[in-house]
C-alpha atoms as a PDB file:
ATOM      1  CA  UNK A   1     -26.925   0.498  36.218  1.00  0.00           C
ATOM      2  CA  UNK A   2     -30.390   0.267  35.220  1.00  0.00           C
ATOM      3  CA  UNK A   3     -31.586  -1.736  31.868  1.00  0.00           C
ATOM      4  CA  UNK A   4     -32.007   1.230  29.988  1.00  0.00           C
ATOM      5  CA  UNK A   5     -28.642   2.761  30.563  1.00  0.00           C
ATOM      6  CA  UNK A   6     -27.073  -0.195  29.722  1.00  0.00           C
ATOM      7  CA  UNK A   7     -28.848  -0.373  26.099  1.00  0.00           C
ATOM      8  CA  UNK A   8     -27.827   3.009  25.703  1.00  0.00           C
ATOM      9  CA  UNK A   9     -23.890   2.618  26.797  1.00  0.00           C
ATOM     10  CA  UNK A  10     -23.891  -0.389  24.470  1.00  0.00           C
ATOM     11  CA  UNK A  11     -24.972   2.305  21.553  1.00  0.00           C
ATOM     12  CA  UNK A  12     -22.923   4.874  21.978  1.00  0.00           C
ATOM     13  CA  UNK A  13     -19.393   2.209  22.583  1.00  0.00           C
ATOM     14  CA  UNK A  14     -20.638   0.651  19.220  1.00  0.00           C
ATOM     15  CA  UNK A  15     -21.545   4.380  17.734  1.00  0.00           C
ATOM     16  CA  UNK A  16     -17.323   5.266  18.976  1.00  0.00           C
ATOM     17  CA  UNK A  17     -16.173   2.312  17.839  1.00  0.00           C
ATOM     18  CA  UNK A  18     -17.717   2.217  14.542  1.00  0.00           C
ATOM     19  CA  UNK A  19     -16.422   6.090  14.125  1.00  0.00           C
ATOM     20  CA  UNK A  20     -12.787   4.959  15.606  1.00  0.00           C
ATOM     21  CA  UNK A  21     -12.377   2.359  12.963  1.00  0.00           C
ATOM     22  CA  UNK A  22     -13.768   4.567   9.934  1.00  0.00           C
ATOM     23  CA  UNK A  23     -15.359   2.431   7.219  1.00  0.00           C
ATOM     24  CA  UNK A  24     -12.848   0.751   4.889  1.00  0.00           C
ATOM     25  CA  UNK A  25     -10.678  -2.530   5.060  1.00  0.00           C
ATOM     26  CA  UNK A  26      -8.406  -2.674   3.007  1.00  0.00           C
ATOM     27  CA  UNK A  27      -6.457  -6.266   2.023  1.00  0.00           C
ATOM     28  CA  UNK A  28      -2.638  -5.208   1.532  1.00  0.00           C
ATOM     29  CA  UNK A  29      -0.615  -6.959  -1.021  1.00  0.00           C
ATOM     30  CA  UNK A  30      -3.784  -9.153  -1.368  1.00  0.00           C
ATOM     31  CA  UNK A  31      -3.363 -10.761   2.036  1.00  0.00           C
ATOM     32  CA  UNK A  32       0.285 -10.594   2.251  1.00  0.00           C
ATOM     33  CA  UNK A  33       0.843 -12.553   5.496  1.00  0.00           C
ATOM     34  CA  UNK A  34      -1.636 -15.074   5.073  1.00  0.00           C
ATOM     35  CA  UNK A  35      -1.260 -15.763   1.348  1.00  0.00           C
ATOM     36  CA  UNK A  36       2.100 -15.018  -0.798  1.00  0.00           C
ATOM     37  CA  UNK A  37       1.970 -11.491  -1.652  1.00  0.00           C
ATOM     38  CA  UNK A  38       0.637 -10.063  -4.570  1.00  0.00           C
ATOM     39  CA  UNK A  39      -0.426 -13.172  -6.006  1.00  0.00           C
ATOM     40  CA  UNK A  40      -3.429 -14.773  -7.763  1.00  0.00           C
ATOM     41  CA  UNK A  41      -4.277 -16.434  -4.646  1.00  0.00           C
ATOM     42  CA  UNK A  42      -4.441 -14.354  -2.177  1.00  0.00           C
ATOM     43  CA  UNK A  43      -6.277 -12.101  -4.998  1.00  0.00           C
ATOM     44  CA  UNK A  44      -8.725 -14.889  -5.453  1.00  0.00           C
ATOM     45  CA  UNK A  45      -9.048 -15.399  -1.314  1.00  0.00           C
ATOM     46  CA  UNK A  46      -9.420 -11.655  -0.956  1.00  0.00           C
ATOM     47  CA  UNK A  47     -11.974 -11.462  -2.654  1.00  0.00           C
ATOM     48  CA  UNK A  48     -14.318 -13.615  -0.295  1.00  0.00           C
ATOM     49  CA  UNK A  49     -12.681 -11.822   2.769  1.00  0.00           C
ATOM     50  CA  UNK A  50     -15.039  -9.304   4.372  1.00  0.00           C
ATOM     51  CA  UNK A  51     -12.881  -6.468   3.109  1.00  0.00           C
ATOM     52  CA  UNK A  52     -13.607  -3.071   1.327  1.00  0.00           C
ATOM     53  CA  UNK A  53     -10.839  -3.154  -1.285  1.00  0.00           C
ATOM     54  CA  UNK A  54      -7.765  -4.762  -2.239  1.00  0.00           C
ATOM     55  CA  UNK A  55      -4.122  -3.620  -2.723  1.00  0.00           C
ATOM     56  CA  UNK A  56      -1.754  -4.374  -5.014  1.00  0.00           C
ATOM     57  CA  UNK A  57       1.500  -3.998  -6.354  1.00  0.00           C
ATOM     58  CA  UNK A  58       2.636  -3.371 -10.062  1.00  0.00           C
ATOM     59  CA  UNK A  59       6.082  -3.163 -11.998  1.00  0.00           C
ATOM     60  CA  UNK A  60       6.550  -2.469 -15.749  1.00  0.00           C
ATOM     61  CA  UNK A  61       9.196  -5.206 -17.279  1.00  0.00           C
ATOM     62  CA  UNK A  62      11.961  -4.860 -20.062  1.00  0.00           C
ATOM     63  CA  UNK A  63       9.432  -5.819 -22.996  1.00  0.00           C
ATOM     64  CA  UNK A  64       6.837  -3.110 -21.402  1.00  0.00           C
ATOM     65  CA  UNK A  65       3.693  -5.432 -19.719  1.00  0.00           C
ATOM     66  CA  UNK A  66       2.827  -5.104 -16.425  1.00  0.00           C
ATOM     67  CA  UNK A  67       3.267  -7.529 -13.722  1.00  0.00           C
ATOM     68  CA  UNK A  68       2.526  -7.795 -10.263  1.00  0.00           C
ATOM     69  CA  UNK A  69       5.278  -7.627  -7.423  1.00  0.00           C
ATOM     70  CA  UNK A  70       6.041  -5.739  -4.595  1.00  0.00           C
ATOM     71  CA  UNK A  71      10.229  -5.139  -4.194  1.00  0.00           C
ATOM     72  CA  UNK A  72      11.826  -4.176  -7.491  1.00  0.00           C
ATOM     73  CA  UNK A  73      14.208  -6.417  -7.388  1.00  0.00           C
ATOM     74  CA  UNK A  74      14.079 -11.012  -6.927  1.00  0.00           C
ATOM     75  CA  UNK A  75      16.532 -11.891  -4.358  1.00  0.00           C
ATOM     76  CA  UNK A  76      17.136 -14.250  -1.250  1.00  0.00           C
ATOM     77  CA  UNK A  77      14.258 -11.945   0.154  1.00  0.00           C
ATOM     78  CA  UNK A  78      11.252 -12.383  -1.592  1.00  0.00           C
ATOM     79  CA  UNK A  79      11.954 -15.001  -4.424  1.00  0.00           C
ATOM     80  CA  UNK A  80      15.130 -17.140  -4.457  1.00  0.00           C
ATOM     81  CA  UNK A  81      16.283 -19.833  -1.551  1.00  0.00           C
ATOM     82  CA  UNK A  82      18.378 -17.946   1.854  1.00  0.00           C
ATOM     83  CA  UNK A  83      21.725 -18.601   0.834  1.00  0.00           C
ATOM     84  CA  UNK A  84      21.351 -17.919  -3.296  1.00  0.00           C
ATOM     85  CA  UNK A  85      23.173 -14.613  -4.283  1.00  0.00           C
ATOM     86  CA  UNK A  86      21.402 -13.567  -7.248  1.00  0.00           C
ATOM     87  CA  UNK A  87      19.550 -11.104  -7.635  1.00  0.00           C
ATOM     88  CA  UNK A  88      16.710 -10.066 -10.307  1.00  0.00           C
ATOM     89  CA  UNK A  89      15.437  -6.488 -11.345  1.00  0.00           C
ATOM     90  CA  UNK A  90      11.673  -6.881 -12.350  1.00  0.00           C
ATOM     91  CA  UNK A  91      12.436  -4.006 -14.891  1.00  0.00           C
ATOM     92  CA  UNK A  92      15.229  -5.161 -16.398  1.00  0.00           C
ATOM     93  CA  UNK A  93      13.609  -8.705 -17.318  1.00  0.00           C
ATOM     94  CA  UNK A  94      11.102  -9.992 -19.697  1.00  0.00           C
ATOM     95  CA  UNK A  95       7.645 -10.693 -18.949  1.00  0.00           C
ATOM     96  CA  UNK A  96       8.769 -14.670 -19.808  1.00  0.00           C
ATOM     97  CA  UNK A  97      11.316 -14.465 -17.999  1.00  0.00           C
ATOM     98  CA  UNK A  98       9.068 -13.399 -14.819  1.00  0.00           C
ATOM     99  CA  UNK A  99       6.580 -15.319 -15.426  1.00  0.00           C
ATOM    100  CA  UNK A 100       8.463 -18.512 -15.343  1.00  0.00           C
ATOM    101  CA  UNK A 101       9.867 -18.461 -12.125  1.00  0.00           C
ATOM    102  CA  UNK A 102       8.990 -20.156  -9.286  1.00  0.00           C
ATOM    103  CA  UNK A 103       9.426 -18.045  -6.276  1.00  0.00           C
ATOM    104  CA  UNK A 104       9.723 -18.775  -2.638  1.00  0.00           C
ATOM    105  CA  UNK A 105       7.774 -16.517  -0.435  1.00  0.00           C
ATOM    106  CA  UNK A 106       9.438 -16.564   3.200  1.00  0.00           C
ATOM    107  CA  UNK A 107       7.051 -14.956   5.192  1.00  0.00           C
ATOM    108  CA  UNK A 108       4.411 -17.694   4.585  1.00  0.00           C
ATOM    109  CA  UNK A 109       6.812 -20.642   3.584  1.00  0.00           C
ATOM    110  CA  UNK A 110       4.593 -21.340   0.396  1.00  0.00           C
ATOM    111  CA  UNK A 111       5.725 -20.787  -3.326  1.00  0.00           C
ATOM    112  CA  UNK A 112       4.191 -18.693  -5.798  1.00  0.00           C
ATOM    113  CA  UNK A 113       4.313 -17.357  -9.529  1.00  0.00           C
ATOM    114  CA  UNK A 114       4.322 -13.378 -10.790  1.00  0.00           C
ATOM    115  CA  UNK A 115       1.005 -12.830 -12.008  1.00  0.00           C
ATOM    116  CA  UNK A 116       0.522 -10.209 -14.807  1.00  0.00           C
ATOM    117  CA  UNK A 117      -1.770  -7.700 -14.214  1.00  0.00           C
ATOM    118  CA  UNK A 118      -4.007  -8.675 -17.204  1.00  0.00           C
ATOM    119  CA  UNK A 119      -4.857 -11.891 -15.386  1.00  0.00           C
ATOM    120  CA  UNK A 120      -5.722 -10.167 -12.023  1.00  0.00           C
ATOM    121  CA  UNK A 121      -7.860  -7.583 -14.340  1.00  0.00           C
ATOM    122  CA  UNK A 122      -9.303 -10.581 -15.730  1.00  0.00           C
ATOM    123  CA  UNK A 123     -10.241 -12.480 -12.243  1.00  0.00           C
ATOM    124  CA  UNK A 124     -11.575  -9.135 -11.221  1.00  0.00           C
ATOM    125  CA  UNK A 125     -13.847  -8.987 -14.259  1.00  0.00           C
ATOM    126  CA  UNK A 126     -15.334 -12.152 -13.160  1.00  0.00           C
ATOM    127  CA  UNK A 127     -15.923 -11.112  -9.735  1.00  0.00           C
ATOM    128  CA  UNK A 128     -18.964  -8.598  -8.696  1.00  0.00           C
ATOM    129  CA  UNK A 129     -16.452  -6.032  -8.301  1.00  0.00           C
ATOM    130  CA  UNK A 130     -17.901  -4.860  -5.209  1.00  0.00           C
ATOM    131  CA  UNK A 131     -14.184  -4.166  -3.930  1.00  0.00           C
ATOM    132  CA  UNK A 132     -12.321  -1.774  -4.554  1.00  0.00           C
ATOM    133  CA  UNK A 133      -8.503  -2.035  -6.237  1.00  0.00           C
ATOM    134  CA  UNK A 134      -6.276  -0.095  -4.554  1.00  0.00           C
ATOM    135  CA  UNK A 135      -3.174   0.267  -7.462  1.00  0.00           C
ATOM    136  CA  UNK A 136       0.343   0.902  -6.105  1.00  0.00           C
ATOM    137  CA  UNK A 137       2.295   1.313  -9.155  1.00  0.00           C
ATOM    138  CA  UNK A 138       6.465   1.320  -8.459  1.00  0.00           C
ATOM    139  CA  UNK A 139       8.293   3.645  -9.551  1.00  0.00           C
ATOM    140  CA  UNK A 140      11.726   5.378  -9.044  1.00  0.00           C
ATOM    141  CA  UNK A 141      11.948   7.117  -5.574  1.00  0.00           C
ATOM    142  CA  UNK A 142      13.523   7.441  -2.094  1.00  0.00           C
ATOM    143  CA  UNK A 143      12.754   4.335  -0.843  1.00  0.00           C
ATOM    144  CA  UNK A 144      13.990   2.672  -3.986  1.00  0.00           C
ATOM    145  CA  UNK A 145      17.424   4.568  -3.776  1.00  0.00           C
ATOM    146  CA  UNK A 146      18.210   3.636  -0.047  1.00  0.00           C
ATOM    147  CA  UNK A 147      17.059   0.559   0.492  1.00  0.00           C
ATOM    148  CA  UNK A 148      20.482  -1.634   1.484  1.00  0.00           C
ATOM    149  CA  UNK A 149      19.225  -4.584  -0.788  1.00  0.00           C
ATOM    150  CA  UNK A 150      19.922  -2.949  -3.579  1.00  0.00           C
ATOM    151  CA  UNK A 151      23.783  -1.873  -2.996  1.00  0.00           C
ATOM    152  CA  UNK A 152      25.209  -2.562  -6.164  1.00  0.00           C
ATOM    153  CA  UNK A 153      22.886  -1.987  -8.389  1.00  0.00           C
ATOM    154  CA  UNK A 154      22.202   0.375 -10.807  1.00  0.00           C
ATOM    155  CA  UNK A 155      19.196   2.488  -9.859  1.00  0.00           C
ATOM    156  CA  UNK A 156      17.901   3.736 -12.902  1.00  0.00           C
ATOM    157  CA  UNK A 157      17.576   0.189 -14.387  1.00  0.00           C
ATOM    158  CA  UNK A 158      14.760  -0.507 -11.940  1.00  0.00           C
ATOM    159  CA  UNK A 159      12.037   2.416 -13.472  1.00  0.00           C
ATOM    160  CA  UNK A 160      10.525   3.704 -16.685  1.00  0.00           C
ATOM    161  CA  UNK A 161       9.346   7.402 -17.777  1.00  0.00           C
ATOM    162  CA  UNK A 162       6.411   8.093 -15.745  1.00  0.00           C
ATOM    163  CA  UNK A 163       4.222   8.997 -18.633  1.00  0.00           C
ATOM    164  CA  UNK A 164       4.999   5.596 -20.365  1.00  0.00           C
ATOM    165  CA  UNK A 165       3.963   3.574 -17.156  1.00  0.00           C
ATOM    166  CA  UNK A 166       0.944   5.306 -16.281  1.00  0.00           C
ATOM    167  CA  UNK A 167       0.040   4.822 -20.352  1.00  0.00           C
ATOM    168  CA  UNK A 168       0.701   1.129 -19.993  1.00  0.00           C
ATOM    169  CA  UNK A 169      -1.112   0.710 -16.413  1.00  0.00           C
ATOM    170  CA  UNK A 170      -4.198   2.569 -18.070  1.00  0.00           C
ATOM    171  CA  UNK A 171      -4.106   0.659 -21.370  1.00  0.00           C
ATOM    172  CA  UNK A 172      -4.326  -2.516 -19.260  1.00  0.00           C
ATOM    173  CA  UNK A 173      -6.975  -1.580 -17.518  1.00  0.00           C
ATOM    174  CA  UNK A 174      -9.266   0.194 -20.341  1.00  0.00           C
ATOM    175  CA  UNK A 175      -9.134  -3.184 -22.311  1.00  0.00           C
ATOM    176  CA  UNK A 176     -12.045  -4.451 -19.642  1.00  0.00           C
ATOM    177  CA  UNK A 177     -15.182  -2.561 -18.691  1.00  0.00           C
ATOM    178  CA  UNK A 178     -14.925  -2.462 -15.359  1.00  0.00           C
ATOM    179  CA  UNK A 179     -17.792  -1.396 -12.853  1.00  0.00           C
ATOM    180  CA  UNK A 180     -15.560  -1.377  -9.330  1.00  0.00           C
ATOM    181  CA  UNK A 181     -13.812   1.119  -8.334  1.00  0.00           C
ATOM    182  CA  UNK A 182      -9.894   1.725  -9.309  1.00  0.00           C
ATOM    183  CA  UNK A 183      -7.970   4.085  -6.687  1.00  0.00           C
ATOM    184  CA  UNK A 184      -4.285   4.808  -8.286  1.00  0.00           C
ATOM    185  CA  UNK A 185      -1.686   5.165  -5.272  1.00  0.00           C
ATOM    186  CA  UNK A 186       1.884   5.809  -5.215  1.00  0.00           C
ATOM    187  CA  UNK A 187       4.920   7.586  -3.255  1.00  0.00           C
ATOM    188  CA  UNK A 188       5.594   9.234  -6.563  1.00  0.00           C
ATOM    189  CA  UNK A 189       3.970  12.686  -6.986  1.00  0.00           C
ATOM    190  CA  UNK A 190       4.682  13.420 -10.538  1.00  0.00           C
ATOM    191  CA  UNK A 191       3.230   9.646 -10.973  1.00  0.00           C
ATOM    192  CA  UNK A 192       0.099  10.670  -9.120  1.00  0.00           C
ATOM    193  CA  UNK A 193      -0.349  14.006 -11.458  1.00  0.00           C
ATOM    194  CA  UNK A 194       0.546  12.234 -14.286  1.00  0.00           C
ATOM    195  CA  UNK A 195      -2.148   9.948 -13.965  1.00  0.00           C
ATOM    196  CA  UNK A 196      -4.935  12.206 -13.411  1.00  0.00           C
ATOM    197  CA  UNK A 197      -3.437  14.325 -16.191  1.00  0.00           C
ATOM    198  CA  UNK A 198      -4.201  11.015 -18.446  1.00  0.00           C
ATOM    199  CA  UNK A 199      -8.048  10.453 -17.054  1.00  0.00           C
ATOM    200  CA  UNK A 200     -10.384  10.653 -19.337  1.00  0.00           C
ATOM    201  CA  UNK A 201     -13.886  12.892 -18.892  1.00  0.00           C
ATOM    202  CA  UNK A 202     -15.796   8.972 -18.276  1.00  0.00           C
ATOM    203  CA  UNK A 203     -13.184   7.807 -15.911  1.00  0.00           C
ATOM    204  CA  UNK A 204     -14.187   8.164 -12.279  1.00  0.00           C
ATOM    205  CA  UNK A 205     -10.441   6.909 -11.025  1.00  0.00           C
ATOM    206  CA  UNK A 206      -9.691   8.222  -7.015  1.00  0.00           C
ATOM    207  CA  UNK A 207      -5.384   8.621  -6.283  1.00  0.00           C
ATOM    208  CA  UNK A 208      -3.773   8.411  -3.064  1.00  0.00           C
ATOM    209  CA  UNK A 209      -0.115  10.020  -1.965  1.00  0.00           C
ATOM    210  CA  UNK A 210       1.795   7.129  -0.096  1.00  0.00           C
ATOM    211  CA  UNK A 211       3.813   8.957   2.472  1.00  0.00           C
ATOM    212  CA  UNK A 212       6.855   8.406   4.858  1.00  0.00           C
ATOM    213  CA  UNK A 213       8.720  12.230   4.258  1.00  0.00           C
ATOM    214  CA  UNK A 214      12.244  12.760   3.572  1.00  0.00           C
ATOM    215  CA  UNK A 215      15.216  10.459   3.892  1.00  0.00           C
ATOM    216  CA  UNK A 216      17.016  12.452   6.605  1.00  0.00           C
ATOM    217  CA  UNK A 217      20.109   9.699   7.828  1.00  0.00           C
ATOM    218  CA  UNK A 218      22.194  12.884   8.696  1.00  0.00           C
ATOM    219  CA  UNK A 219      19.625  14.350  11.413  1.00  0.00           C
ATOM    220  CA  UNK A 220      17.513  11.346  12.270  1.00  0.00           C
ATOM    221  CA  UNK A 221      20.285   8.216  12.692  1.00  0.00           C
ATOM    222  CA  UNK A 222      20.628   9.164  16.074  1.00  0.00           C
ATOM    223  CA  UNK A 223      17.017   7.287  16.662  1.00  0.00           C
ATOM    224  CA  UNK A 224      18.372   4.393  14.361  1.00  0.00           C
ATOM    225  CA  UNK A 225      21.162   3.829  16.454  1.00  0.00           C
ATOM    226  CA  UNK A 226      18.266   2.837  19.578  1.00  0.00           C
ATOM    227  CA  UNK A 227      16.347   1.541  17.192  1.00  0.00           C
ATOM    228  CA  UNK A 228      15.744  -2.077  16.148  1.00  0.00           C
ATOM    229  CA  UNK A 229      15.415  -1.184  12.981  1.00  0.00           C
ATOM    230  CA  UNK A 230      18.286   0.039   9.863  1.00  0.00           C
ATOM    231  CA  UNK A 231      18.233   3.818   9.552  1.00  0.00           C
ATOM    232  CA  UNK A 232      16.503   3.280   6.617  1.00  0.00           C
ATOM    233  CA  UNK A 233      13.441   1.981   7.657  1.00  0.00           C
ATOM    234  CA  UNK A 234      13.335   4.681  10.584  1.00  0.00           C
ATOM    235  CA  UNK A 235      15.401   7.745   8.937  1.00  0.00           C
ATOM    236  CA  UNK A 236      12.501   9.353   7.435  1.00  0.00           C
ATOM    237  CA  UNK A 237      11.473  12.725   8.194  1.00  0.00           C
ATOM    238  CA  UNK A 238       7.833  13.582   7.882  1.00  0.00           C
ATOM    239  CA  UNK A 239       6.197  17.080   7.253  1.00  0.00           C
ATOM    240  CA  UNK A 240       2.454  16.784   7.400  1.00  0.00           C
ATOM    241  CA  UNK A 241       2.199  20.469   7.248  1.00  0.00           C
ATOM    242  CA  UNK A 242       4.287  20.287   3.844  1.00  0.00           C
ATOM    243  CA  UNK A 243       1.857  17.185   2.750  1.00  0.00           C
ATOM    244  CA  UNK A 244      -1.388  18.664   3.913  1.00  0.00           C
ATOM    245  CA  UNK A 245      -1.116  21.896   1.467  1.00  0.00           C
ATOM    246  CA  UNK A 246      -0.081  19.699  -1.585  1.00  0.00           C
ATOM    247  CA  UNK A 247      -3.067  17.389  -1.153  1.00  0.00           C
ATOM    248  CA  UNK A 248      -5.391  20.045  -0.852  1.00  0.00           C
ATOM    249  CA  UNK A 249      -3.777  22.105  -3.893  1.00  0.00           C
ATOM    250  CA  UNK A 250      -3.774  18.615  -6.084  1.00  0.00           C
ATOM    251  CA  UNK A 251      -7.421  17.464  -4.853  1.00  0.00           C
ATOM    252  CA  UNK A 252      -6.290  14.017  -4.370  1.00  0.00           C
ATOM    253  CA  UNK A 253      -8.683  11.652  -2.281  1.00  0.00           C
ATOM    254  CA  UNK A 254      -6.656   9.725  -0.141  1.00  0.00           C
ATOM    255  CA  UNK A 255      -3.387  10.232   2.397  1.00  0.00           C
ATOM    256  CA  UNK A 256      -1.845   7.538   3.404  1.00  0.00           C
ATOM    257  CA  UNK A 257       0.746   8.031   5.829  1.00  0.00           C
ATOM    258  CA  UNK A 258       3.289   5.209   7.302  1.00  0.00           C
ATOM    259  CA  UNK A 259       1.856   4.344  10.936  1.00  0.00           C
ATOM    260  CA  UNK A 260       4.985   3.464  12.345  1.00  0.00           C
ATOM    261  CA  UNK A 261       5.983   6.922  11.945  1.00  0.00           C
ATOM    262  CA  UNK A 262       3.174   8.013  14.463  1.00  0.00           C
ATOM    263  CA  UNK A 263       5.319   5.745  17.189  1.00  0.00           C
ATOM    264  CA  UNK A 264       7.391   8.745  17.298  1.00  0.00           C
ATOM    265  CA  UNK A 265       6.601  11.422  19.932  1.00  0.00           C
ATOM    266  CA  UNK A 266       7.406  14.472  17.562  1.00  0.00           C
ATOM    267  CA  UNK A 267       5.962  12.892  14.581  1.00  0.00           C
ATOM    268  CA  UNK A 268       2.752  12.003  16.144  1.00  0.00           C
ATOM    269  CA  UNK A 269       2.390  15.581  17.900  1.00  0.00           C
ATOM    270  CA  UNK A 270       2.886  17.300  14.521  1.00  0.00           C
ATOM    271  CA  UNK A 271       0.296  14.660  12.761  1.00  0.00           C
ATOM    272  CA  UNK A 272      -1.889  15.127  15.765  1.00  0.00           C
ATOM    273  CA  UNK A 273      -1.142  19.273  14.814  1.00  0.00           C
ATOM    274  CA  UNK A 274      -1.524  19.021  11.008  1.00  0.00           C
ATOM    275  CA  UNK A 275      -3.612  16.329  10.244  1.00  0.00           C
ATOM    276  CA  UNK A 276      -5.754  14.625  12.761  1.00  0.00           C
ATOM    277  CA  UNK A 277      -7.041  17.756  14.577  1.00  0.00           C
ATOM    278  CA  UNK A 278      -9.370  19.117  11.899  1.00  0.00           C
ATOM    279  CA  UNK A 279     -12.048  18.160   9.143  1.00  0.00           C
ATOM    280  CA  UNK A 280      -9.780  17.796   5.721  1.00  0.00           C
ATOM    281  CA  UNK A 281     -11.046  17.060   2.180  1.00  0.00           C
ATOM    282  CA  UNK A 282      -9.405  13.549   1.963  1.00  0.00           C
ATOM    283  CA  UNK A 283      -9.569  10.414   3.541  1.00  0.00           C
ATOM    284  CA  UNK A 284      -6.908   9.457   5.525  1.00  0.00           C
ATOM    285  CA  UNK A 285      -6.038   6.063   5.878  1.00  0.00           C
ATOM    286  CA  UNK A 286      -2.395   4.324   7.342  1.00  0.00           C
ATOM    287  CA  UNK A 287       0.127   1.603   6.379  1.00  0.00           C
ATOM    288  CA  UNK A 288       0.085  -1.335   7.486  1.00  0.00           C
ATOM    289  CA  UNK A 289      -1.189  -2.164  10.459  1.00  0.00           C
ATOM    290  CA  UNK A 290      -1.021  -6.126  11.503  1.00  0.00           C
ATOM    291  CA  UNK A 291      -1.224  -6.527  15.266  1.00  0.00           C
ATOM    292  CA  UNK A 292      -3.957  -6.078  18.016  1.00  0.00           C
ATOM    293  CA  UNK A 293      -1.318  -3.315  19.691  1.00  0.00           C
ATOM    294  CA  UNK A 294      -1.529  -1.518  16.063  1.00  0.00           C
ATOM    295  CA  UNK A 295      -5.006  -2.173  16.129  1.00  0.00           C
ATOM    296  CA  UNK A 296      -5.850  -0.496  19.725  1.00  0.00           C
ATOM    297  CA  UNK A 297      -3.558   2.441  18.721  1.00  0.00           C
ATOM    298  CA  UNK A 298      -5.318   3.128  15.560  1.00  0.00           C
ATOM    299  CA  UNK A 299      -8.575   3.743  17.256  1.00  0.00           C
ATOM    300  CA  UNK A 300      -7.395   6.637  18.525  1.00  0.00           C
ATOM    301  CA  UNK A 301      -7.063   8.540  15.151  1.00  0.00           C
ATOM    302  CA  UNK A 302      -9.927   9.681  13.111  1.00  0.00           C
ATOM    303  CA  UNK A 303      -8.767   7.869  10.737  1.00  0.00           C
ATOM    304  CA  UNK A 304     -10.874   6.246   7.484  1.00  0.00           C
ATOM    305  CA  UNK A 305      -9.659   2.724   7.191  1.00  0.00           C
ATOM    306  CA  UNK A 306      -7.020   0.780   7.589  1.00  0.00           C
ATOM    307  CA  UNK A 307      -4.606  -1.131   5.427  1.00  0.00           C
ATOM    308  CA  UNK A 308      -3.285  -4.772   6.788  1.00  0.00           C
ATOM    309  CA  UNK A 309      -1.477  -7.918   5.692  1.00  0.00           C
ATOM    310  CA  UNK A 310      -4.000  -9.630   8.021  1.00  0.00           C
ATOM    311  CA  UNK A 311      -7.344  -9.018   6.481  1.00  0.00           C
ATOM    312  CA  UNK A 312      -8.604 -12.460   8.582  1.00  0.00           C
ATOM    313  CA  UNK A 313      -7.033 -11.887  12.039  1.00  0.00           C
ATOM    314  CA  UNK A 314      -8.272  -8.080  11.770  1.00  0.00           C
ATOM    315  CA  UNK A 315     -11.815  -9.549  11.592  1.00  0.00           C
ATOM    316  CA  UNK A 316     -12.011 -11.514  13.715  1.00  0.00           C
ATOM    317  CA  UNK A 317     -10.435  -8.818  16.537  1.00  0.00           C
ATOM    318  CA  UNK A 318     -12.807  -6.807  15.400  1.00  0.00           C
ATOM    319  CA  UNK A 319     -15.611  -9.339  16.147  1.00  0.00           C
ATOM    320  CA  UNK A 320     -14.625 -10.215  19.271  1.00  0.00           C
END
């Protein structure tokens, strides 16, 4: 291969590669595998990462301020020690309350404090607010109904009218003049519509649809029962045709689909169908995507970005 040739395959692998991997990092649950999730430190470290934007988690408490977390309810999982039987719903309990806790966070064996969302507002302030917030705000739906940790308990205790949370998230938020840009996301449509019902004509906010489908136990359990996983982390029935339409009709900016999902033969043909075979009017990018396998697979979607717990190891696969 002669000199020039060489120059020019270099170009056009870093040209594919730089197309494959679209342009946007994104830090999820502000480094939620390197630092405890959704906290003021791995806020604080996220912000020197080389990332595009940060995600993060909110919840609305009893007495109505906002707090960051990203399960609705404090348990053996994501708060209290393995073998303590309590558990805590986030809406249900005072801002105090929440606040005064000292957690346990599992997957990084460190402990760590709910922050409110005034003091990550606040940090952000400080900051050149060059990234991006990506704001998942929690409200009632599917995957808050089925999810086995919270047999027991009474559902509607863990949510708020959607008009009154997107009021309190947007109250928070106009108390600081903020330059960066604020990009609402959410499984909840009417949440989503709400929200851009509430913008104001100098608010320049972008919303993303957070999307797994359907819970469909009754025609998908046969794949949980080969699967490693409960049926209701793999019961869910995607229609990207379904999705596709209601994006376009709403003009929201970003899809965000569950990449998992694309492990699936049928699901990935139909994405491949729907999605991923033409030009669409919003940006597409996946959940969550933490290994170099996930990492080789996603270049093979025009996707624009990526969303991982991993901001750090990403880079540095990128890199090399």
């Amino acid at each position: 291969m002669t000199y020039l040739s060489l120059i020019t395959s270099g170009i056009l692998s870093f040209l594919v590669s730089q197309a494959a991997w679209g342009d946007l990092v994104i830090s999820h649950k502000t480094a939620g595998m390197e630092y405890p999730e959704n906290t003021l430190a791995g806020f604080e470290a996220s912000l020197n990462m080389p990332v595009d934007a940060i995600e993060l988690d909110l919840h609305v408490t009893r007495d109505k301020k906002v707090i960051l977390h990203h399960d609705p309810v404090l348990s053996s999982y994501n708060c209290f020690s393995e073998n303590d039987k309590q558990r805590l719903i986030v809406a249900q309990s005072t801002l105090a309350d929440l606040t005064a806790l000292t957690c346990r966070n599992h997957k990084v064996s460190r402990d760590y404090q709910l922050p409110t969302f005034h003091q990550i507002l606040e940090e952000y302030r400080k900051s050149d607010q060059s990234k991006a917030l990506y704001i998942e705000i929690k409200v009632w739906d599917e995957l808050i109904e089925h999810n086995p940790l919270h047999r027991g308990l009474v559902i509607a205790d863990m949510h708020y009218d959607n008009k009154e949370v997107a009021q309190l998230v947007l109250d928070d938020i106009r108390r600081f003049n903020l330059s960066g840009k604020i990009v609402f996301n959410t499984f909840s449509r009417d949440l989503l519509l709400t929200l851009k019902s509430m913008q104001t004509a100098d608010e320049n906010y972008e919303y993303g649809l957070l999307y797994k489908g359907n819970y469909a136990p009754w025609t998908l359990g046969i794949i949980a029962l080969f699967s490693p996983l409960q049926c209701y982390d793999s019961c869910w029935k995607p229609d990207y045709k379904e999705v596709k339409s209601w994006l376009i009709e709403h003009d929201i900016d970003y899809f965000i689909p569950n990449f998992a999902q694309l492990n699936n033969f049928l699901f990935r043909w139909s994405y491949r169908k729907h999605i991923d075979s033409e030009k669409l009017p919003f940006r597409i990018i996946p959940w969550t995507l933490n290994t170099e396998e996930e990492w080789e697979d996603f270049e093979r979607f025009r996707f624009d970005g990526i969303i991982t717990d991993v901001p750090t190891a990403h880079t540095k696969y990128q890199v090399n």
